[in-house]
C-alpha atoms as a PDB file:
ATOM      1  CA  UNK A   1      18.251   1.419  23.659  1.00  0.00           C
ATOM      2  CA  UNK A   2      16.036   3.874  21.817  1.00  0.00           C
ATOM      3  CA  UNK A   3      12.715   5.349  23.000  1.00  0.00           C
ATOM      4  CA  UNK A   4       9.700   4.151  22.117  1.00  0.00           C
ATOM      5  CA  UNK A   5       7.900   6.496  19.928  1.00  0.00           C
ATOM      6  CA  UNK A   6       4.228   7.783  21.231  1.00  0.00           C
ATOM      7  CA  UNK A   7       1.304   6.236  18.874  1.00  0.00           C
ATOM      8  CA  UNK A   8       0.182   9.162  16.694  1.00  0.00           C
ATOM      9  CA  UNK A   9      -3.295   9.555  14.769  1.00  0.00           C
ATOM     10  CA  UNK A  10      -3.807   7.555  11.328  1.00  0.00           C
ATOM     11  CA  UNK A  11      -4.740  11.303   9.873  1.00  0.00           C
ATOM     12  CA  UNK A  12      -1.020  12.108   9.980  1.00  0.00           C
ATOM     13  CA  UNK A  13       0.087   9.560   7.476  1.00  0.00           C
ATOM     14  CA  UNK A  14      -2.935  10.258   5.163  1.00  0.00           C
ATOM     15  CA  UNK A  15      -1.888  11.059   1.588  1.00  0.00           C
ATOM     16  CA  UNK A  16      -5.310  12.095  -1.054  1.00  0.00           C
ATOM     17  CA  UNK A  17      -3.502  12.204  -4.539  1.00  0.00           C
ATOM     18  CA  UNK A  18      -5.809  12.985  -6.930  1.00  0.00           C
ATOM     19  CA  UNK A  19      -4.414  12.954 -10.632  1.00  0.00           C
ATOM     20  CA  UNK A  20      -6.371  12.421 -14.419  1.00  0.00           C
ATOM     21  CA  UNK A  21      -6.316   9.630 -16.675  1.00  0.00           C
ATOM     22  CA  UNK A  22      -4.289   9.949 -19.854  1.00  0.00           C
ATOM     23  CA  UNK A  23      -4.877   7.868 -22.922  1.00  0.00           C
ATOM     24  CA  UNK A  24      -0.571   6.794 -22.877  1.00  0.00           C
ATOM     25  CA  UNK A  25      -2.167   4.893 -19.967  1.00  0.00           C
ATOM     26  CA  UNK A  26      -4.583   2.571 -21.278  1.00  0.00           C
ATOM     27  CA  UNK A  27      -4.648  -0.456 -22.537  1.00  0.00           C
ATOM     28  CA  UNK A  28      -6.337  -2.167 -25.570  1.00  0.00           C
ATOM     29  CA  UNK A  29      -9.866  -1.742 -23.470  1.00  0.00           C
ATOM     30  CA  UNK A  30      -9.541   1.663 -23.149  1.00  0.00           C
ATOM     31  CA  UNK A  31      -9.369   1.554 -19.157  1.00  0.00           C
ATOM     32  CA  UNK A  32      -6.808   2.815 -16.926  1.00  0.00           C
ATOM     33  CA  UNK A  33      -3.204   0.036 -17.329  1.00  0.00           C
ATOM     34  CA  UNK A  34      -3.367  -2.160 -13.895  1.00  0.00           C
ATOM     35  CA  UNK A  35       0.610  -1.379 -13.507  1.00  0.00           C
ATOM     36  CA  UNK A  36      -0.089   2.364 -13.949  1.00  0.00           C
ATOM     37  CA  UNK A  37      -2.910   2.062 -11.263  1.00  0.00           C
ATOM     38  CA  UNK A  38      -0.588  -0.078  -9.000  1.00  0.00           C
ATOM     39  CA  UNK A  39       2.775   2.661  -9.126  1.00  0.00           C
ATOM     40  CA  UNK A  40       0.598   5.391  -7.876  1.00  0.00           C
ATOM     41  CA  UNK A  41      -0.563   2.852  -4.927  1.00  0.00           C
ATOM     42  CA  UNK A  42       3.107   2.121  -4.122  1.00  0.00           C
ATOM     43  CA  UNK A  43       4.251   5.870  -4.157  1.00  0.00           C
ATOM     44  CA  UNK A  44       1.107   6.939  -2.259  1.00  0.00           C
ATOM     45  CA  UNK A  45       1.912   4.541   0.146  1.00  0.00           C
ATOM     46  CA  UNK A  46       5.332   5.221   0.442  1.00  0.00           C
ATOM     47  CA  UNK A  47       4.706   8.338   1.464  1.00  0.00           C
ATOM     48  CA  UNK A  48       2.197   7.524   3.668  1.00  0.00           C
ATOM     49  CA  UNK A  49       4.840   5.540   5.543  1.00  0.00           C
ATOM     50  CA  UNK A  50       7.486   8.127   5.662  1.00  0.00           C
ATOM     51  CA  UNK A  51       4.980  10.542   7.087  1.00  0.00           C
ATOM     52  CA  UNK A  52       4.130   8.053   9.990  1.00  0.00           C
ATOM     53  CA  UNK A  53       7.581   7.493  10.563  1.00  0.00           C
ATOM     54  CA  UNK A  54       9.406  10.641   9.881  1.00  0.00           C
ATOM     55  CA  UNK A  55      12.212   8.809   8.241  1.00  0.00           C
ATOM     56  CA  UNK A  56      13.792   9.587   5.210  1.00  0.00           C
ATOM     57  CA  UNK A  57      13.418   5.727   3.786  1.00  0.00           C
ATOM     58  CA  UNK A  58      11.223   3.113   3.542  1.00  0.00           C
ATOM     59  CA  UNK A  59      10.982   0.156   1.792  1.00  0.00           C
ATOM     60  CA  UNK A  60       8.091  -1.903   0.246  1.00  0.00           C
ATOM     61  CA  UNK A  61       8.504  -5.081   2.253  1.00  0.00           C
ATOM     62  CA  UNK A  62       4.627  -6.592   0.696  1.00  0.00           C
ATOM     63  CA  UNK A  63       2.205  -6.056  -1.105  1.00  0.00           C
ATOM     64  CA  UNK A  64      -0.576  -8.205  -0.087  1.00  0.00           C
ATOM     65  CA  UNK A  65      -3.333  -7.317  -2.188  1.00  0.00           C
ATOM     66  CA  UNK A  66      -4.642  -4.931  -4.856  1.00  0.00           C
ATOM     67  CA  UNK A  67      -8.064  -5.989  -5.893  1.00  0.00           C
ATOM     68  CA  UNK A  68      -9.767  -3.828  -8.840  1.00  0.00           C
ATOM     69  CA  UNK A  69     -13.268  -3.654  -8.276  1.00  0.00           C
ATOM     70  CA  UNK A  70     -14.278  -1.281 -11.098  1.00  0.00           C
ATOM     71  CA  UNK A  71     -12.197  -0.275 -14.162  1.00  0.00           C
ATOM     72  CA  UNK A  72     -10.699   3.362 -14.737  1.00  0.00           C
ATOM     73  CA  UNK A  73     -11.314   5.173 -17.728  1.00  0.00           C
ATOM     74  CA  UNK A  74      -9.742   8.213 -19.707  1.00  0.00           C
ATOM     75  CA  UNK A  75     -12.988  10.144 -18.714  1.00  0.00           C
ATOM     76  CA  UNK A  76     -12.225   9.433 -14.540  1.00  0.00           C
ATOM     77  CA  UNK A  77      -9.987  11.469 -12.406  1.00  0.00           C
ATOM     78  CA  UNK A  78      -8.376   8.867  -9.857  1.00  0.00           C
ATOM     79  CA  UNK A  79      -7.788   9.428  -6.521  1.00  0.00           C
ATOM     80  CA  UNK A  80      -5.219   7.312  -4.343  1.00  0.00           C
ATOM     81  CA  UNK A  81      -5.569   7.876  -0.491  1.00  0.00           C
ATOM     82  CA  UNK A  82      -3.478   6.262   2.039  1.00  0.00           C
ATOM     83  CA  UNK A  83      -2.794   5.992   5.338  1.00  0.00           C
ATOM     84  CA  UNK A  84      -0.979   3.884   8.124  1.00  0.00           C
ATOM     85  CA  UNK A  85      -3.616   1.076   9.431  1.00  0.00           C
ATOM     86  CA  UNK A  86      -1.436  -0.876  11.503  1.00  0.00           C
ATOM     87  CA  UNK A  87       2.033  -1.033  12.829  1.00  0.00           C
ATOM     88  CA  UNK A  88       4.780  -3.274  13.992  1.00  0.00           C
ATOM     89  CA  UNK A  89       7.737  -2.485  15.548  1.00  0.00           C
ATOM     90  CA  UNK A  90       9.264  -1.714  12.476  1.00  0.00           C
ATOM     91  CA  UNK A  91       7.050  -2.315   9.738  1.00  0.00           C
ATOM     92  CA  UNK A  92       3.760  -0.063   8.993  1.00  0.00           C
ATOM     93  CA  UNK A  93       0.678  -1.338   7.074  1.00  0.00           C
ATOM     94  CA  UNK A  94      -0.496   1.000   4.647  1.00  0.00           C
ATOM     95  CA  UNK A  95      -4.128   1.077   3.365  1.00  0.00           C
ATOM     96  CA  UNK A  96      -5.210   2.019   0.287  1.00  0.00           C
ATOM     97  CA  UNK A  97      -8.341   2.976  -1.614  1.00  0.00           C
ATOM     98  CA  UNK A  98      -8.749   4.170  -5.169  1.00  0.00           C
ATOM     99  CA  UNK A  99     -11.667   6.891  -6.119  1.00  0.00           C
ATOM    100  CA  UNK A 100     -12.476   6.912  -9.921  1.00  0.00           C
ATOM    101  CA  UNK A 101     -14.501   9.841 -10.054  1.00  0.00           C
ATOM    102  CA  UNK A 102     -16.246  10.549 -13.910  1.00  0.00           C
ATOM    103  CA  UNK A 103     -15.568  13.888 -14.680  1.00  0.00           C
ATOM    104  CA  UNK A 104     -18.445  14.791 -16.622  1.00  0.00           C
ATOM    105  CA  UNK A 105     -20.570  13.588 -14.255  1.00  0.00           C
ATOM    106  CA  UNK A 106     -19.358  13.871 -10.599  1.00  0.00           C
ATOM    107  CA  UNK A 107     -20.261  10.189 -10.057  1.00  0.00           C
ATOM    108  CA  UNK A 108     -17.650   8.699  -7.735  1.00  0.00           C
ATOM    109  CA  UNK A 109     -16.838   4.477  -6.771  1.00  0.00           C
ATOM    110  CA  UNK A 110     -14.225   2.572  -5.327  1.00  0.00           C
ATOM    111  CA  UNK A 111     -12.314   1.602  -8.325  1.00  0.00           C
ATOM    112  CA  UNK A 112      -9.775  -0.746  -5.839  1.00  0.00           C
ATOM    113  CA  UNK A 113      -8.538  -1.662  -2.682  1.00  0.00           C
ATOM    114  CA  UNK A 114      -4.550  -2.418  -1.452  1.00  0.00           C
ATOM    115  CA  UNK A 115      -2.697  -3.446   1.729  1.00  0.00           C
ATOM    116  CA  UNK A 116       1.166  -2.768   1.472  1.00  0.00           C
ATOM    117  CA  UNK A 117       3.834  -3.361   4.077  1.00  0.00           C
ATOM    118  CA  UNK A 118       6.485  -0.851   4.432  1.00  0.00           C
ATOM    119  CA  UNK A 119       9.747  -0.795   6.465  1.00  0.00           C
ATOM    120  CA  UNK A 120      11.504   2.245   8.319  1.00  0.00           C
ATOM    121  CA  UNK A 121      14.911   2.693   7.640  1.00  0.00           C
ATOM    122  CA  UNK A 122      17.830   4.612   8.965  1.00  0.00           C
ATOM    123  CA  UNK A 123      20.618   6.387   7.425  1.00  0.00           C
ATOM    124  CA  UNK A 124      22.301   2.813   7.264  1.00  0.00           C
ATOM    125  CA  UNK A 125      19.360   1.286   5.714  1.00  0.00           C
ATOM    126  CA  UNK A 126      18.622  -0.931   8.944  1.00  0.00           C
ATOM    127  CA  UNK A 127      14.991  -0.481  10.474  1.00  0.00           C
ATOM    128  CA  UNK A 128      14.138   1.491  13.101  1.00  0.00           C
ATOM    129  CA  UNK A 129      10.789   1.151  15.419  1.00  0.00           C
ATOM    130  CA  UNK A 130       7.826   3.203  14.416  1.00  0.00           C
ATOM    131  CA  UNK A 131       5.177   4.592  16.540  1.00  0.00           C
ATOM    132  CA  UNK A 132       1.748   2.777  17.133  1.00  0.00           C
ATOM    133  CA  UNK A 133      -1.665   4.448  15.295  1.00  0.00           C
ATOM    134  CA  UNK A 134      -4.695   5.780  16.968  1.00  0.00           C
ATOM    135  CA  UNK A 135      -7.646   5.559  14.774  1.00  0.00           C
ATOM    136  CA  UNK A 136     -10.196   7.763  14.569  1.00  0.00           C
ATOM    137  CA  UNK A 137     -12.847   6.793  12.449  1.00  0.00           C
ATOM    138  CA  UNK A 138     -14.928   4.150  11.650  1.00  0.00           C
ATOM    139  CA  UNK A 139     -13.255   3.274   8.581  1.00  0.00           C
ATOM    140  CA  UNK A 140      -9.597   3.275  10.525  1.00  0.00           C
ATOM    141  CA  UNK A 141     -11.057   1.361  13.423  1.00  0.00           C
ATOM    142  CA  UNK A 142     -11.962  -1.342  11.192  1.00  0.00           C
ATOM    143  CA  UNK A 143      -9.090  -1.687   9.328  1.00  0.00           C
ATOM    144  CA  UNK A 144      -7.361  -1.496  12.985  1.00  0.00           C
ATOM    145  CA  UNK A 145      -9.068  -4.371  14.495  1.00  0.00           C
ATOM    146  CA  UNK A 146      -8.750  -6.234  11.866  1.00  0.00           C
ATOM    147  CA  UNK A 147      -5.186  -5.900  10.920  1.00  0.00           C
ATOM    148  CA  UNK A 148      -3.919  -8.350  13.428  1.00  0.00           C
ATOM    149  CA  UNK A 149      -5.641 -11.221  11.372  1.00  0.00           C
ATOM    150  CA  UNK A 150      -4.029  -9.709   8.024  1.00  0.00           C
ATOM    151  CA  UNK A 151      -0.677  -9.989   9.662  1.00  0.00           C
ATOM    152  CA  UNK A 152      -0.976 -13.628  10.454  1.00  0.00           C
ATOM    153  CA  UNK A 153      -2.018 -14.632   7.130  1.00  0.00           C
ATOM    154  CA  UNK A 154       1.077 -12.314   5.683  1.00  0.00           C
ATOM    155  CA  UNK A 155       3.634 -14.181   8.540  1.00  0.00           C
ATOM    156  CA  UNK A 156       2.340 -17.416   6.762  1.00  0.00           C
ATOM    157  CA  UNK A 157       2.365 -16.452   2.816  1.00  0.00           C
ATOM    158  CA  UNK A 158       5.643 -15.326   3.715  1.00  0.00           C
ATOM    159  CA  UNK A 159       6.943 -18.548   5.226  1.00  0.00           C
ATOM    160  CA  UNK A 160       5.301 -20.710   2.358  1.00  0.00           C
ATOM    161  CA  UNK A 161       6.753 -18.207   0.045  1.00  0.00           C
ATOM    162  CA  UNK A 162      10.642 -19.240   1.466  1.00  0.00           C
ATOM    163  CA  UNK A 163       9.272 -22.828   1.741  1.00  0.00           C
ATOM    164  CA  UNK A 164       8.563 -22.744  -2.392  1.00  0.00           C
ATOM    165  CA  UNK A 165      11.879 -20.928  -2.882  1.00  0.00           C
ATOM    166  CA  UNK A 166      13.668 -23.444  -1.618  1.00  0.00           C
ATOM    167  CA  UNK A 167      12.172 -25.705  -4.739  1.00  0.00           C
ATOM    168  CA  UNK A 168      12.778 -23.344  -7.699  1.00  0.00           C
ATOM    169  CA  UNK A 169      15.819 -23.588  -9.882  1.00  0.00           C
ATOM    170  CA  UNK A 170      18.256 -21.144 -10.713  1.00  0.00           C
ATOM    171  CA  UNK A 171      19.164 -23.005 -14.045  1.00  0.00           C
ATOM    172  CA  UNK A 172      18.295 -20.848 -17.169  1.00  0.00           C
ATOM    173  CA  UNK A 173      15.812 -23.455 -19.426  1.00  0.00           C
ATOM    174  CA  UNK A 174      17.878 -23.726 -22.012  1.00  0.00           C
ATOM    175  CA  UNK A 175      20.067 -25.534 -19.438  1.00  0.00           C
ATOM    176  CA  UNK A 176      17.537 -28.330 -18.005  1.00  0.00           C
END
């Protein structure tokens, strides 16, 4: 039986990456390509999970929710930060906020919000526990306290999830 690990602070899973907004990367309204915004989420958040754990792998087991508040445009820089809110015993809730930041003008908004669940795994790609969080500030005790309630309603989407599996075909629909 393994140790448990000691809970360590949500600062030490923090990842700020900052990056600019290239035209290849919008779309026909000339804002920032939803699936653009949402790969620098997941890799941000990835790596805020292997930081927590200190494990070479993790997985994206969720994402819950990415909910773009404000669009991002070719004149923004956009800045991903994450960090571990919550944790399992193997799995890690990562939060996410998005920064657009105007360039010209130094005006900065929340551009979006995401929760992702990630999974530790070892060298045989089976997970391993993860040490607990100790939040610091407001913002991290918030999303602490509240996590419990977002990992109930995840426990359930995922069970209604396997529940509507169970009715979808495999048949290709040329085949019905």
């Amino acid at each position: 039986m393994t140790a448990v690990k000691e809970a360590i602070k949500t600062r030490e899973s923090r990842i700020v990456h900052t990056d600019q907004v290239l035209s290849c990367d919008l779309n026909n309204y000339q804002t920032l390509f939803g699936g653009v915004l949402m790969k620098k989420i997941d890799s941000a958040a990835c790596l805020s999970a292997r930081r927590h754990s200190r494990v070479k792998q993790c997985v994206t087991a969720s994402t819950d929710s990415i909910d773009f508040l404000d669009s991002i445009r070719e004149t923004d820089s956009v800045c991903v930060e994450s960090f571990v809110s919550y944790t399992g015993r193997t799995s890690m809730e990562i939060f996410c906020k998005v920064i657009a930041e105007d360039i010209g003008t130094g005006n900065r908004r929340i551009a979006a919000t995401a929760f992702l669940t990630f999974v530790a795994l070892d060298e045989n790609k089976k997970p391993v526990e993860v040490p607990g969080v100790i939040p610091e500030t407001e913002e991290e005790k918030f999303l602490y306290q509240s996590a419990k309630d977002r990992a109930d309603m995840r426990k359930l989407r995922r069970t209604k999830s396997k529940e509507l599996a169970e009715y979808m075909t495999l048949k290709k629909p040329w085949d019905r």
